[in-house]
C-alpha atoms as a PDB file:
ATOM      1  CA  UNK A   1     -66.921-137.935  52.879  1.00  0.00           C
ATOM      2  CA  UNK A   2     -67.391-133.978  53.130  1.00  0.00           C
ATOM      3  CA  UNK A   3     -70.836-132.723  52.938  1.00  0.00           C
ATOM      4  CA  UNK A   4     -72.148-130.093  50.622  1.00  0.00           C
ATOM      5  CA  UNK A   5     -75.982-128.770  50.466  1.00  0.00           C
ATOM      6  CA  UNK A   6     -77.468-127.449  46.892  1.00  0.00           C
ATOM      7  CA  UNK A   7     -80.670-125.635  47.530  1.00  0.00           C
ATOM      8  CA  UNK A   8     -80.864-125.090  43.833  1.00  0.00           C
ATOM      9  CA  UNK A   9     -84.408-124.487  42.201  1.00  0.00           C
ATOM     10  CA  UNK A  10     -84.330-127.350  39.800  1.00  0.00           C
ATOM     11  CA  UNK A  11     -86.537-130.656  40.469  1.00  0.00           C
ATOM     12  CA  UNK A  12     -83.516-132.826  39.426  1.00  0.00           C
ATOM     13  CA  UNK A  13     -79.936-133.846  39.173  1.00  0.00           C
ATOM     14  CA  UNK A  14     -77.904-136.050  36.283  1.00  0.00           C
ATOM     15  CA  UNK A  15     -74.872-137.469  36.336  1.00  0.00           C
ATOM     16  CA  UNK A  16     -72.359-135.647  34.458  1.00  0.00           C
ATOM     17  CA  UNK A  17     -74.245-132.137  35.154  1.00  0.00           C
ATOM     18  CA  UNK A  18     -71.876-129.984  36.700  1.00  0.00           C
ATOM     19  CA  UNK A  19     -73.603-127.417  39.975  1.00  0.00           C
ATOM     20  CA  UNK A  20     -71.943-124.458  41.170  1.00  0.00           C
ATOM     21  CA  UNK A  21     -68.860-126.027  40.490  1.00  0.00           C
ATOM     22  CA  UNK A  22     -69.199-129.519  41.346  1.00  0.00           C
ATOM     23  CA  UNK A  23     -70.100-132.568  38.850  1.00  0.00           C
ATOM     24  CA  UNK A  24     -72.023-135.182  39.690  1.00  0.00           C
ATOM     25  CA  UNK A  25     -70.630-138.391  39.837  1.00  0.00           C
ATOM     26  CA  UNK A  26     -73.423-141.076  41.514  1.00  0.00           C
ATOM     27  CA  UNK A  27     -76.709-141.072  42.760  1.00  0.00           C
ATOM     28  CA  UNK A  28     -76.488-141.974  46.929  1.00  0.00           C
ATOM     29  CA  UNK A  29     -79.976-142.192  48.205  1.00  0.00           C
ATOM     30  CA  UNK A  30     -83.067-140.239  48.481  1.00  0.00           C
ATOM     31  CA  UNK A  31     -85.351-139.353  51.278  1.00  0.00           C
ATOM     32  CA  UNK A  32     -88.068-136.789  52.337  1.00  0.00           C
ATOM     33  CA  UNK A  33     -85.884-133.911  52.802  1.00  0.00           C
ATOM     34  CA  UNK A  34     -84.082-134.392  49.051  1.00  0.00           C
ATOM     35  CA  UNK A  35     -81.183-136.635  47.082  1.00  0.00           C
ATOM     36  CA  UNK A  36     -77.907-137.064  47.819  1.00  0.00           C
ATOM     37  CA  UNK A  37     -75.396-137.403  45.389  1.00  0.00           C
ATOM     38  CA  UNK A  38     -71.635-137.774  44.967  1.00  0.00           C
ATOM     39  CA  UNK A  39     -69.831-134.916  43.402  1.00  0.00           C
ATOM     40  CA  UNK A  40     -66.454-133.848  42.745  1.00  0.00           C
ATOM     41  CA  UNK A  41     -64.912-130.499  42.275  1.00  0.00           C
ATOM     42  CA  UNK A  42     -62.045-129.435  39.917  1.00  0.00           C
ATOM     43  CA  UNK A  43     -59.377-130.203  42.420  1.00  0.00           C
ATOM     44  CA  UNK A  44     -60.583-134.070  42.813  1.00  0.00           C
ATOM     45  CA  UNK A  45     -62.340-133.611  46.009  1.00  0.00           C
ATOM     46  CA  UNK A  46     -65.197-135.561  46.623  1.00  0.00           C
ATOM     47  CA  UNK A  47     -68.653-135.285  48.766  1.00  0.00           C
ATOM     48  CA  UNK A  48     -71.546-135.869  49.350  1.00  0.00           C
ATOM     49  CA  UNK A  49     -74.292-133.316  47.917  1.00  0.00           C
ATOM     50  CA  UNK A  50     -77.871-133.064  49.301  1.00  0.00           C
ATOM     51  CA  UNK A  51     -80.204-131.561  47.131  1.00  0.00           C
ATOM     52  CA  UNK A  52     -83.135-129.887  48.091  1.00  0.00           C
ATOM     53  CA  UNK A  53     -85.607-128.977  45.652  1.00  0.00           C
ATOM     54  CA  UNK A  54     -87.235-126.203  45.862  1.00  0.00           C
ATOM     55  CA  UNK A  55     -89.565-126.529  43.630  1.00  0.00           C
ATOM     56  CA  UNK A  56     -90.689-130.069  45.442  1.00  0.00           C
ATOM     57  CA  UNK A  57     -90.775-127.808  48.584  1.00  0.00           C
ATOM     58  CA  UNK A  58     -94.624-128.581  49.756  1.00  0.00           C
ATOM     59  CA  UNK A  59     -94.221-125.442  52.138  1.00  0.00           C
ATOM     60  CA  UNK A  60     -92.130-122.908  53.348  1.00  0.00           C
ATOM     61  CA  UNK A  61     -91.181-124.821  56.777  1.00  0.00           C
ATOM     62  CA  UNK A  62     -89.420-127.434  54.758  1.00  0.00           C
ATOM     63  CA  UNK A  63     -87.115-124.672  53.388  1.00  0.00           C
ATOM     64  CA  UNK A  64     -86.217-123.683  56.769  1.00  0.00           C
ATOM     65  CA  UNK A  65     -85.717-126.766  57.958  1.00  0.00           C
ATOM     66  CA  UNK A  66     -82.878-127.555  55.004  1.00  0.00           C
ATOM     67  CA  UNK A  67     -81.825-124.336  55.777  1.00  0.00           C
ATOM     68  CA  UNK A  68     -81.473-124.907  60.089  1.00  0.00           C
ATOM     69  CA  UNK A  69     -79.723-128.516  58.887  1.00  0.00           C
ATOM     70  CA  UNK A  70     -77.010-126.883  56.871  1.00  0.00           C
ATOM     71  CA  UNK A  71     -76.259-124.213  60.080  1.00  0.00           C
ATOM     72  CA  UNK A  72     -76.271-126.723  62.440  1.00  0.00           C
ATOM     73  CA  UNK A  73     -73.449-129.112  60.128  1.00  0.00           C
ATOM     74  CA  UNK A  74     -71.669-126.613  59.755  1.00  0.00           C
ATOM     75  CA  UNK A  75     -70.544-125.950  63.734  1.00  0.00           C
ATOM     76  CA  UNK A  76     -70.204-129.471  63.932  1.00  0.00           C
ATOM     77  CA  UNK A  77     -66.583-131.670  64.188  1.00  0.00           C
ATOM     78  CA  UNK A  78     -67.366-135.055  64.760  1.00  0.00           C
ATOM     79  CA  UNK A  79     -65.371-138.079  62.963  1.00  0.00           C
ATOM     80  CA  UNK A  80     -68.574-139.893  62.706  1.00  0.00           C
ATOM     81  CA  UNK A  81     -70.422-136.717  60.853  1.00  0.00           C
ATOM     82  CA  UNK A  82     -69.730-135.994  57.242  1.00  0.00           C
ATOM     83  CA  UNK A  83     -67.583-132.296  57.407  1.00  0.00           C
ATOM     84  CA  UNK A  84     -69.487-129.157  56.109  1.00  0.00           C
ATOM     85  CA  UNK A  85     -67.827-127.525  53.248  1.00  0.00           C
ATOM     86  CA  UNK A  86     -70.908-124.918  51.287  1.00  0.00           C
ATOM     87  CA  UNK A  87     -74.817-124.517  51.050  1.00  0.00           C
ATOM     88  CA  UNK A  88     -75.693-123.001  47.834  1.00  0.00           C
END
């Protein structure tokens, strides 16, 4: 499943809510660096969205490091690594 990063400023996702484009479909997992969701876009394409929070953000080296995660994903082409599409 494709991989697309939300930096977005709000603390929280629903299902049905619709980001930039993509609605949320299912909640995936959550961890210290945000929630992942599944999302689809208006041409049927699913992924996988992390969300960061920034407003969870406890300093200003967590933003970076969402930040250095997305660059890094996206040089990356490996079957066994979820393909980069945005960061938003």
């Amino acid at each position: 499943m494709p991989l697309v990063f939300s930096g977005e400023a709000m603390a929280a996702l629903e299902i049905g809510q619709d980001i930039c484009g993509w609605e949320v479909l299912s909640h995936l997992g959550s961890g210290s660096q945000g929630t992942t969701w599944e999302v689809r876009n208006a041409d049927g394409v699913r992924a996988a969205m992390k969300h960061f929070a920034l407003v969870d953000a406890k300093d200003w080296k967590q933003v970076e490091l969402a930040e250095r995660e997305a660059k890094v994903l996206k040089h990356l082409d490996h079957p066994a690594i979820p393909a980069f599409i945005d960061a938003f």
